[in-house]
PDB file of N, CA and C in Angstrom:
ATOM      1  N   UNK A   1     -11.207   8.842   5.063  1.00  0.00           N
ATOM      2  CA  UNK A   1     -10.068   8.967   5.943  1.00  0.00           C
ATOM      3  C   UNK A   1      -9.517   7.565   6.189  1.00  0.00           C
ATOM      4  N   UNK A   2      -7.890   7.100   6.207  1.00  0.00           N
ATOM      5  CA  UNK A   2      -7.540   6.274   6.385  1.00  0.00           C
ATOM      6  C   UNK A   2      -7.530   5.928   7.878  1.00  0.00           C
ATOM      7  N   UNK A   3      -7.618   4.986   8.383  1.00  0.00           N
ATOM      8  CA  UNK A   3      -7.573   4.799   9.861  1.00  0.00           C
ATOM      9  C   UNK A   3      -6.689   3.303  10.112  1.00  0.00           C
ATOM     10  N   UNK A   4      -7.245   3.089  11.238  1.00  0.00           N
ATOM     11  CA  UNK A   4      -6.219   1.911  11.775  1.00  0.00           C
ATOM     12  C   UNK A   4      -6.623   1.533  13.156  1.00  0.00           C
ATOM     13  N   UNK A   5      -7.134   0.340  13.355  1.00  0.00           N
ATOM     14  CA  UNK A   5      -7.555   0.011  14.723  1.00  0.00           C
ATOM     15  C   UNK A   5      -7.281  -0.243  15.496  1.00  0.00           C
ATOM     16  N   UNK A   6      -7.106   0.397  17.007  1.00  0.00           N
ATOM     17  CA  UNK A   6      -6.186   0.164  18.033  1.00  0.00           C
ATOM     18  C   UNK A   6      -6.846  -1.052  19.041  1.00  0.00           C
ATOM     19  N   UNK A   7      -7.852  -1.580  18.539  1.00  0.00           N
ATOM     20  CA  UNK A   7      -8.513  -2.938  18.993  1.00  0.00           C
ATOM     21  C   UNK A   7      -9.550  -3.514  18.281  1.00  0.00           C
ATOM     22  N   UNK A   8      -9.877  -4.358  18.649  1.00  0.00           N
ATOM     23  CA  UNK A   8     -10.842  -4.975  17.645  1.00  0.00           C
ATOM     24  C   UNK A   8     -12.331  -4.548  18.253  1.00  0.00           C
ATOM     25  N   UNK A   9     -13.541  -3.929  17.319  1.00  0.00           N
ATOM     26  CA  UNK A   9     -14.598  -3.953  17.663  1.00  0.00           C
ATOM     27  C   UNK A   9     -15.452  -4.477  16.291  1.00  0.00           C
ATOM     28  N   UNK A  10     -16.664  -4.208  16.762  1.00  0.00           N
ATOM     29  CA  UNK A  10     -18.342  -4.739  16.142  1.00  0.00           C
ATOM     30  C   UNK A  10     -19.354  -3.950  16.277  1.00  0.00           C
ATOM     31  N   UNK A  11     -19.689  -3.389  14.823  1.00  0.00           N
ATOM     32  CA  UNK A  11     -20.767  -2.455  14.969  1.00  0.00           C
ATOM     33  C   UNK A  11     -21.216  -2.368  13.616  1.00  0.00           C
ATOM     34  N   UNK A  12     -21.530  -0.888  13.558  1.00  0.00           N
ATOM     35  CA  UNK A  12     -21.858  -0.620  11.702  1.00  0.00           C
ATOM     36  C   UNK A  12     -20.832  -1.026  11.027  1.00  0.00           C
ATOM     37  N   UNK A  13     -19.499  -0.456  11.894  1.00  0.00           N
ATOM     38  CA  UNK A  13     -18.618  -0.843  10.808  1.00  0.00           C
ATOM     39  C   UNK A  13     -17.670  -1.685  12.272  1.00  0.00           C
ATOM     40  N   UNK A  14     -16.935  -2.703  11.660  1.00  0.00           N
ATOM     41  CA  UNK A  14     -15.850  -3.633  12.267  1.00  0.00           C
ATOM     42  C   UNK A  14     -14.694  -3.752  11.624  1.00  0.00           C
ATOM     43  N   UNK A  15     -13.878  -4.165  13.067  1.00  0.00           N
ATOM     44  CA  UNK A  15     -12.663  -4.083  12.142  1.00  0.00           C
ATOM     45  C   UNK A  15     -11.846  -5.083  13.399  1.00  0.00           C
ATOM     46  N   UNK A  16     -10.908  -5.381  13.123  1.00  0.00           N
ATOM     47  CA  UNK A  16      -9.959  -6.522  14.204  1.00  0.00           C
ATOM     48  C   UNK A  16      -8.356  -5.210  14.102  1.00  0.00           C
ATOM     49  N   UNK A  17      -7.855  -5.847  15.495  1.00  0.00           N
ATOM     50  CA  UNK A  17      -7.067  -4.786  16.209  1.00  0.00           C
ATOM     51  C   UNK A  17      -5.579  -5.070  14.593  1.00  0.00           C
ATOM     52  N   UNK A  18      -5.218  -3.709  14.403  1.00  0.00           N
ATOM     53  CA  UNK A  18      -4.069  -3.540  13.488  1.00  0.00           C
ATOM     54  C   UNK A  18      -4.405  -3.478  12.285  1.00  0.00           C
ATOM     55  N   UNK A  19      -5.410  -3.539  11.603  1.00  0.00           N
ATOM     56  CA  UNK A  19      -6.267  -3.652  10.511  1.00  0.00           C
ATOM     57  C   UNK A  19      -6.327  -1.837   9.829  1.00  0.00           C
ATOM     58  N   UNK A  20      -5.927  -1.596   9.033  1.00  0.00           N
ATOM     59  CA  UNK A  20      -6.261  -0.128   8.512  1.00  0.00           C
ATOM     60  C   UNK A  20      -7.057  -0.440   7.274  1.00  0.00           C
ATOM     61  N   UNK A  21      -7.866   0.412   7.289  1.00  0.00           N
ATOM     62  CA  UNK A  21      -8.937   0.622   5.830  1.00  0.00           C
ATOM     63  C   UNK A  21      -9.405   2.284   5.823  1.00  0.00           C
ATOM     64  N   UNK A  22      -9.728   2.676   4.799  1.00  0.00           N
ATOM     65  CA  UNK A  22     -10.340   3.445   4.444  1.00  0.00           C
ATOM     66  C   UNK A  22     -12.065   4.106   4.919  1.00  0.00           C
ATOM     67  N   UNK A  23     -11.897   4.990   5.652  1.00  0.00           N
ATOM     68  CA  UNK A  23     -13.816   5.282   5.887  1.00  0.00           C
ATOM     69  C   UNK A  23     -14.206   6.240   5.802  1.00  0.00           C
ATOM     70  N   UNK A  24     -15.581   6.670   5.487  1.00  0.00           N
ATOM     71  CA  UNK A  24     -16.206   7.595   4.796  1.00  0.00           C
ATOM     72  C   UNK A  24     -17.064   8.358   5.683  1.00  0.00           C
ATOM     73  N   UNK A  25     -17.381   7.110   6.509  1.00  0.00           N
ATOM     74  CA  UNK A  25     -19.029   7.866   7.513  1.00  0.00           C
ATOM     75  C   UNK A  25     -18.152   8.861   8.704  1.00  0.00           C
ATOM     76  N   UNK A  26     -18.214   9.927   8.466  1.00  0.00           N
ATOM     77  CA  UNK A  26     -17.771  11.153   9.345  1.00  0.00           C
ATOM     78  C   UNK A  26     -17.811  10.681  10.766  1.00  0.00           C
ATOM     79  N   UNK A  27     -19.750  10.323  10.707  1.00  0.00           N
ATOM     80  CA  UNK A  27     -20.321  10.351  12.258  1.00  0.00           C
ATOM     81  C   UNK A  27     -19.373   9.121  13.094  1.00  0.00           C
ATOM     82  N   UNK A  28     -19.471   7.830  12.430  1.00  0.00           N
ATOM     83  CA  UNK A  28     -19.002   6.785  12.719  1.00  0.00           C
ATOM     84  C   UNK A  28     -17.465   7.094  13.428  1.00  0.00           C
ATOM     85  N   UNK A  29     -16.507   7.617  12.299  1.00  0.00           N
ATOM     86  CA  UNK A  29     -15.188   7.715  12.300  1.00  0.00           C
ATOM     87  C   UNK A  29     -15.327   8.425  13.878  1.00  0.00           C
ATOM     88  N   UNK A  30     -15.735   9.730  13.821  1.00  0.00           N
ATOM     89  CA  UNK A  30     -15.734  10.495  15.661  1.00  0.00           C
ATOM     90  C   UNK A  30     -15.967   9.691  16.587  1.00  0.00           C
ATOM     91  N   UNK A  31     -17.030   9.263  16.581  1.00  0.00           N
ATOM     92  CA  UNK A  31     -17.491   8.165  17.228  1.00  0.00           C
ATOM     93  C   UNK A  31     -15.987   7.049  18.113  1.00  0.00           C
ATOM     94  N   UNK A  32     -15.863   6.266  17.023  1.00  0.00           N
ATOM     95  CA  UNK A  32     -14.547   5.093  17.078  1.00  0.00           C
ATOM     96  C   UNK A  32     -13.624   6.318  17.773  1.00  0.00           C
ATOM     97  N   UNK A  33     -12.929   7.354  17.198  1.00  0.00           N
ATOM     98  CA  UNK A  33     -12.174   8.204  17.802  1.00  0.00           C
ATOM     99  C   UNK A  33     -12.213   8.681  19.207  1.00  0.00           C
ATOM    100  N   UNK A  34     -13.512   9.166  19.416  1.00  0.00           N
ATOM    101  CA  UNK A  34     -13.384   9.425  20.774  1.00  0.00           C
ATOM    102  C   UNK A  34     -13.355   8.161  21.488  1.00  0.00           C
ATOM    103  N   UNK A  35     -13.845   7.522  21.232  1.00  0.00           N
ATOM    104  CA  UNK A  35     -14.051   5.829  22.009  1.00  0.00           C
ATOM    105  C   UNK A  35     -12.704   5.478  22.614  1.00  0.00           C
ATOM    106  N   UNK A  36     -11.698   5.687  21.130  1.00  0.00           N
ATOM    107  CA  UNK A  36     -10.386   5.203  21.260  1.00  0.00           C
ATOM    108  C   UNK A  36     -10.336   4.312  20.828  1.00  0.00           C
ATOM    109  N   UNK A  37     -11.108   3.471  19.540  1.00  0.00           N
ATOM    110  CA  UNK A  37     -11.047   2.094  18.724  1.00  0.00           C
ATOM    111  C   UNK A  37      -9.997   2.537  18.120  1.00  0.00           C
ATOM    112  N   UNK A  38      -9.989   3.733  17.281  1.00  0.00           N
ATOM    113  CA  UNK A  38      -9.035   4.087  15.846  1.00  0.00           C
ATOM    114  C   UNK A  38      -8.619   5.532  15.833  1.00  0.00           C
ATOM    115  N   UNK A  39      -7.408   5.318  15.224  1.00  0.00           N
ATOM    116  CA  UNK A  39      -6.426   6.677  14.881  1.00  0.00           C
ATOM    117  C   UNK A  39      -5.684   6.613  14.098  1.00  0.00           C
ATOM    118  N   UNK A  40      -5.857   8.149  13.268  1.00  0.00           N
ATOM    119  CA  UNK A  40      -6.029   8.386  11.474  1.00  0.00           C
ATOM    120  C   UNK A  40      -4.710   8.008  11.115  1.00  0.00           C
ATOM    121  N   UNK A  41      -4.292   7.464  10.643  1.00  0.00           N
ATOM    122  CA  UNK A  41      -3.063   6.899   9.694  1.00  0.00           C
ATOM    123  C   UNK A  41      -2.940   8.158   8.463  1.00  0.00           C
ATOM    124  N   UNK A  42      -1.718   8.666   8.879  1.00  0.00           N
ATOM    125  CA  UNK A  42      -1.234   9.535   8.084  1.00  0.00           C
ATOM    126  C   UNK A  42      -1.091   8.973   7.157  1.00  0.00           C
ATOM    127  N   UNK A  43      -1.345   9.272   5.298  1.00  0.00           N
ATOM    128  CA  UNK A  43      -0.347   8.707   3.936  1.00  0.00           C
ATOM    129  C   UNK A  43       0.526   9.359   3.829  1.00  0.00           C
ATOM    130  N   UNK A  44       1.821   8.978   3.335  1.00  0.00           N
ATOM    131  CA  UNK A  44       2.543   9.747   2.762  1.00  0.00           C
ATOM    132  C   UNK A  44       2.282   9.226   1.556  1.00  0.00           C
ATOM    133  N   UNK A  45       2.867  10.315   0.216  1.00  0.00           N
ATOM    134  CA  UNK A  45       3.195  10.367  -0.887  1.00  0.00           C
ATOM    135  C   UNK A  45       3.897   9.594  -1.482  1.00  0.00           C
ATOM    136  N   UNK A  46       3.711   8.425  -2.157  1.00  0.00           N
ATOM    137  CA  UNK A  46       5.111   7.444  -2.430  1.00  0.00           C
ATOM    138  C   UNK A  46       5.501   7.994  -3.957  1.00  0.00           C
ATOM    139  N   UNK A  47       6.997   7.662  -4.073  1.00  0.00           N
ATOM    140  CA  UNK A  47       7.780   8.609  -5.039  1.00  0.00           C
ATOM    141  C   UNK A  47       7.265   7.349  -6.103  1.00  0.00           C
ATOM    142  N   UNK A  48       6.809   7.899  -7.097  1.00  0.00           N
ATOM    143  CA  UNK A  48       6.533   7.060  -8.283  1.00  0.00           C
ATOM    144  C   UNK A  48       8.077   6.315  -8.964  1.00  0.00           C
ATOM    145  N   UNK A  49       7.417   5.208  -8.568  1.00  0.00           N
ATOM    146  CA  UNK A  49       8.849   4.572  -9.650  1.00  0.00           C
ATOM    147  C   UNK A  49       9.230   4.785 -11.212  1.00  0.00           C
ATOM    148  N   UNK A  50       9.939   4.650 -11.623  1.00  0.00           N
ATOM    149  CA  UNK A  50      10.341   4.876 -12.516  1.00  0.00           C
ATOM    150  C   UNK A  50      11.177   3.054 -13.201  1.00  0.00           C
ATOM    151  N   UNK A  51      10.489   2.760 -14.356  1.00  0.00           N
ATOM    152  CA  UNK A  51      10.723   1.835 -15.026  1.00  0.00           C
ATOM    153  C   UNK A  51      11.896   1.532 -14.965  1.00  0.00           C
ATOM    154  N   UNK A  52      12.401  -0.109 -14.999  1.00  0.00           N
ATOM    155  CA  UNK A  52      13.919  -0.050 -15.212  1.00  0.00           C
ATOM    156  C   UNK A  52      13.972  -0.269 -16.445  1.00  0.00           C
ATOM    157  N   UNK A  53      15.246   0.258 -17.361  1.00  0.00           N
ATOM    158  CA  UNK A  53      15.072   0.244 -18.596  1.00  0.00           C
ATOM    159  C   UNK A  53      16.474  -0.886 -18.650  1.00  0.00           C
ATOM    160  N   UNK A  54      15.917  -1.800 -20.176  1.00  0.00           N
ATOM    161  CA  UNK A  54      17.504  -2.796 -19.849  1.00  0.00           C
ATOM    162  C   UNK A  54      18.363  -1.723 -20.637  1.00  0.00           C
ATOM    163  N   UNK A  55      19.680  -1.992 -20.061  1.00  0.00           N
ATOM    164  CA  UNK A  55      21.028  -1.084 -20.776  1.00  0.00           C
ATOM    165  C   UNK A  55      21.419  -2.040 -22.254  1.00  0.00           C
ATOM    166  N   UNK A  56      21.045  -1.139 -23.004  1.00  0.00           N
ATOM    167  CA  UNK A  56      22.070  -1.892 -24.742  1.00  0.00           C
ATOM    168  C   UNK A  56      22.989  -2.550 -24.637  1.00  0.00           C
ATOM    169  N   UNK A  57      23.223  -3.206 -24.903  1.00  0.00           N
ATOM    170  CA  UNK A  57      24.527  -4.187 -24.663  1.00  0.00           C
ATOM    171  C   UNK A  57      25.792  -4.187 -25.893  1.00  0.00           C
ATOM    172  N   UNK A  58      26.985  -3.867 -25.839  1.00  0.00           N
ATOM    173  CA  UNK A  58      27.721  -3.128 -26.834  1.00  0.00           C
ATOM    174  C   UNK A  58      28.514  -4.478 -26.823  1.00  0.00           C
ATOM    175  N   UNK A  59      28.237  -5.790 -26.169  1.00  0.00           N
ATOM    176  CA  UNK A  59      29.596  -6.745 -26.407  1.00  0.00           C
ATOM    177  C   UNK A  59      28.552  -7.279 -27.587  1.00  0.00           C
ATOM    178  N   UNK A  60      30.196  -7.698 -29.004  1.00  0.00           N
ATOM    179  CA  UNK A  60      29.504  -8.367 -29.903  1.00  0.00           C
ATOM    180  C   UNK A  60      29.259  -9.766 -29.867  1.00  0.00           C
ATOM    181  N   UNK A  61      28.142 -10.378 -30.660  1.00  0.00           N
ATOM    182  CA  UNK A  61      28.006 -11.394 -30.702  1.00  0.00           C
ATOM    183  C   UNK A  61      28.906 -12.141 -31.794  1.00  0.00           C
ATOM    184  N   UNK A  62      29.439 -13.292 -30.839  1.00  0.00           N
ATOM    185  CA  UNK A  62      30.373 -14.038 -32.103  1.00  0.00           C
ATOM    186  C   UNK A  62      29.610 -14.734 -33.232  1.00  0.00           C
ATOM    187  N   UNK A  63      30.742 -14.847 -34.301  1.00  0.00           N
ATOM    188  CA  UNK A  63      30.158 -15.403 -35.257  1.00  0.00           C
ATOM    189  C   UNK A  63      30.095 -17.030 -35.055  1.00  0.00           C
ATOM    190  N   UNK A  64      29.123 -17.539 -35.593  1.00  0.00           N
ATOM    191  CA  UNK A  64      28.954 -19.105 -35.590  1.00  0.00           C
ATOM    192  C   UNK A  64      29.714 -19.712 -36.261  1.00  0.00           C
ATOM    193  N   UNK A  65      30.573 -20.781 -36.450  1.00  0.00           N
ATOM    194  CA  UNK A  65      31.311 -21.284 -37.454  1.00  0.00           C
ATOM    195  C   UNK A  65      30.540 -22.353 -37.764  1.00  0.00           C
ATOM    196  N   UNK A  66      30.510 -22.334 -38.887  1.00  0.00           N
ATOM    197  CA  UNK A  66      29.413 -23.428 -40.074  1.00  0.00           C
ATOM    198  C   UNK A  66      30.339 -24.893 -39.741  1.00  0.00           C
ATOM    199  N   UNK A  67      29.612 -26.039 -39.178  1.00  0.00           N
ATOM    200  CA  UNK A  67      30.259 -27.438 -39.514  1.00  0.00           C
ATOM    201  C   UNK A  67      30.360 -27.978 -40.936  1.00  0.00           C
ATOM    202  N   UNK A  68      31.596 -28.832 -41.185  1.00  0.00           N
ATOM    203  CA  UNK A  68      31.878 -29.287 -42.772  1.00  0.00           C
ATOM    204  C   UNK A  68      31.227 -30.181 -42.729  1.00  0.00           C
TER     205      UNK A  68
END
C-alpha cells in the first residue's frame, strides 16, 4: 500500500513528515493509521505516453554548387 506521512516518526519502519513510500507489513501500516502517522495515497493510472515521432520533412534540400 502506498502511504504518505503526516509526521515524522521512528520505529520498525520510519519515515520524515511528507515522505510517501510503499509498505507491505499490514500489522505495521494499521498501526501508523490508527496512530495518525500515515494516510493511504491514492494512485491514479497515468496515461502512457506515446512516443514523439519526428514529422518527414518535404522541404528540398538545395543543391551544392561545385567551386571552379
Amino acid at each position: 500500500m502506498r502511504v504518505k506521512a503526516l509526521t515524522s516518526f521512528a520505529g520498525v519502519i520510519s519515515m520524515y513528515e511528507g515522505e510517501t513510500r510503499e509498505v507491505n507489513d499490514s500489522f505495521e501500516i494499521r498501526d501508523l493509521l490508527a496512530a495518525g502517522y500515515i494516510a493511504e495515497v491514492k494512485t491514479e493510472a497515468k496515461p502512457v505516453e506515446k512516443p514523439v515521432e519526428n514529422p518527414k520533412s518535404t522541404s528540398k534540400k538545395r543543391a551544392t554548387r561545385k567551386k571552379k
